[in-house]
Protein backbone atom coordinates (compact mmCIF):
# COMPACT_ATOMS: atom_id res chain seq x y z
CA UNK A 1 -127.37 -99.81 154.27
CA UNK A 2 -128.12 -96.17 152.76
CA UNK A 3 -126.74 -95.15 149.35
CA UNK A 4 -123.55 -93.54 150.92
CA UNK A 5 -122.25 -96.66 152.77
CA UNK A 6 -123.06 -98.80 150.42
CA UNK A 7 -120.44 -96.42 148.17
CA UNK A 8 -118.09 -96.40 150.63
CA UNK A 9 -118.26 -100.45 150.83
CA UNK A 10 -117.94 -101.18 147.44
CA UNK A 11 -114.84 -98.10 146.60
CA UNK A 12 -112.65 -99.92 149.74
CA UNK A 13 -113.12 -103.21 148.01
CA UNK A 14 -112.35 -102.48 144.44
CA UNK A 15 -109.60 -100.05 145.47
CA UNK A 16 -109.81 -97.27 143.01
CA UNK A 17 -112.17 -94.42 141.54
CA UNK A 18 -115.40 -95.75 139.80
CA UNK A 19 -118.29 -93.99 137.96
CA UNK A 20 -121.31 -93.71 140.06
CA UNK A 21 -123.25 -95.72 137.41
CA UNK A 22 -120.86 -98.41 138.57
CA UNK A 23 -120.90 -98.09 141.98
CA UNK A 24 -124.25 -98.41 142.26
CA UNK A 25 -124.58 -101.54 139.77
CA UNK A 26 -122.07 -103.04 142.21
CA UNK A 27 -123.31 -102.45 145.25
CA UNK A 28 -126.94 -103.29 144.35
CA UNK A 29 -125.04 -106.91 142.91
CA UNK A 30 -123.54 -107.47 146.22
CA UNK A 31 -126.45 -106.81 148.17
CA UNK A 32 -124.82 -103.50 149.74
CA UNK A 33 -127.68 -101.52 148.50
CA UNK A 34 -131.75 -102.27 148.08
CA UNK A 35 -133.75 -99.68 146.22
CA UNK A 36 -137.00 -99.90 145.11
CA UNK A 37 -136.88 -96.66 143.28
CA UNK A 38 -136.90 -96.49 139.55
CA UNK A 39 -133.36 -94.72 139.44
CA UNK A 40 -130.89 -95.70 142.08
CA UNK A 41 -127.56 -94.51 139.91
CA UNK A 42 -129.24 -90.91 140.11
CA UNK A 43 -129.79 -91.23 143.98
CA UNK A 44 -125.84 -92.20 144.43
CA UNK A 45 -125.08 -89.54 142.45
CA UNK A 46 -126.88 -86.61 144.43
CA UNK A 47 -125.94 -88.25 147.43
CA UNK A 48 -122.50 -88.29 146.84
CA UNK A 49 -122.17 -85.46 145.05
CA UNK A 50 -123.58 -83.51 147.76
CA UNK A 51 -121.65 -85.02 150.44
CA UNK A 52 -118.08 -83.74 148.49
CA UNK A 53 -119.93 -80.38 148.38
CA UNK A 54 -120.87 -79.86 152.18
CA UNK A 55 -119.26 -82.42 154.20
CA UNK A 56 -115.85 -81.30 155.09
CA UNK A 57 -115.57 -84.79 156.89
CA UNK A 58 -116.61 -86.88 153.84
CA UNK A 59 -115.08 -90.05 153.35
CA UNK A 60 -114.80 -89.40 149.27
CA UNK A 61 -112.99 -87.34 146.80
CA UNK A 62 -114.22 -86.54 142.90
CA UNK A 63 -112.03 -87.81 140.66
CA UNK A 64 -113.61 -86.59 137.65
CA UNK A 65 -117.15 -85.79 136.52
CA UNK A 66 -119.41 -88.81 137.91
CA UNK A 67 -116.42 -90.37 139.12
CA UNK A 68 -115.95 -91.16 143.17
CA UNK A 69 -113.09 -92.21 145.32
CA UNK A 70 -112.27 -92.27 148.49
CA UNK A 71 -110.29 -90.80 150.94
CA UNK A 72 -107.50 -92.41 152.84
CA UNK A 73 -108.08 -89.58 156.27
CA UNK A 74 -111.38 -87.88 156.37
CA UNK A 75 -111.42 -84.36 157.87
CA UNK A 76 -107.62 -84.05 156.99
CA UNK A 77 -103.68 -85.60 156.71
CA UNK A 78 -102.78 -87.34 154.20
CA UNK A 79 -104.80 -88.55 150.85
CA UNK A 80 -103.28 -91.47 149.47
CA UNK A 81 -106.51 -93.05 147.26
CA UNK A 82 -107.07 -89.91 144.86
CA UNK A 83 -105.78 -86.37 144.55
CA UNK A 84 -107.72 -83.85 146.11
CA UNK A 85 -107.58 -80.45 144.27
């Protein structure tokens, strides 16, 4: 599973906006993610970050600095996980 799914697994089961630190501890806990690099937390957050930046379609919202939700309708409608602003 690449860094973004494994995000996207682990923010629909806890329900709510978590730090990207987090995220990645979880996900590498519940097997969603393997990395062999030496710094996974900085891979989810470039490829996250990036993702809110240039993909209008993306599946996840920034709450706050280093922190990533989701989004309840991709591409559009209504948001009902996290404010978008």
């Amino acid at each position: 599973m690449d860094f973004k799914a494994a995000a996207r697994e682990v923010l629909e089961e806890v329900g709510h906006p978590l730090h990207y630190t987090d995220i990645t501890e979880i996900a590498l806990q519940s097997g969603y993610l393997q990395s062999a690099g030496r710094t996974p937390q900085n891979t989810m957050r470039a490829r996250l970050s990036v993702d809110v930046r240039d993909n209008p379609a993306t599946h996840f919202v920034q709450a706050a600095p280093g922190v990533y939700g989701l989004i309840s309708n991709p591409g559009g409608g209504l948001d009902t996980s996290v404010g978008r602003e």
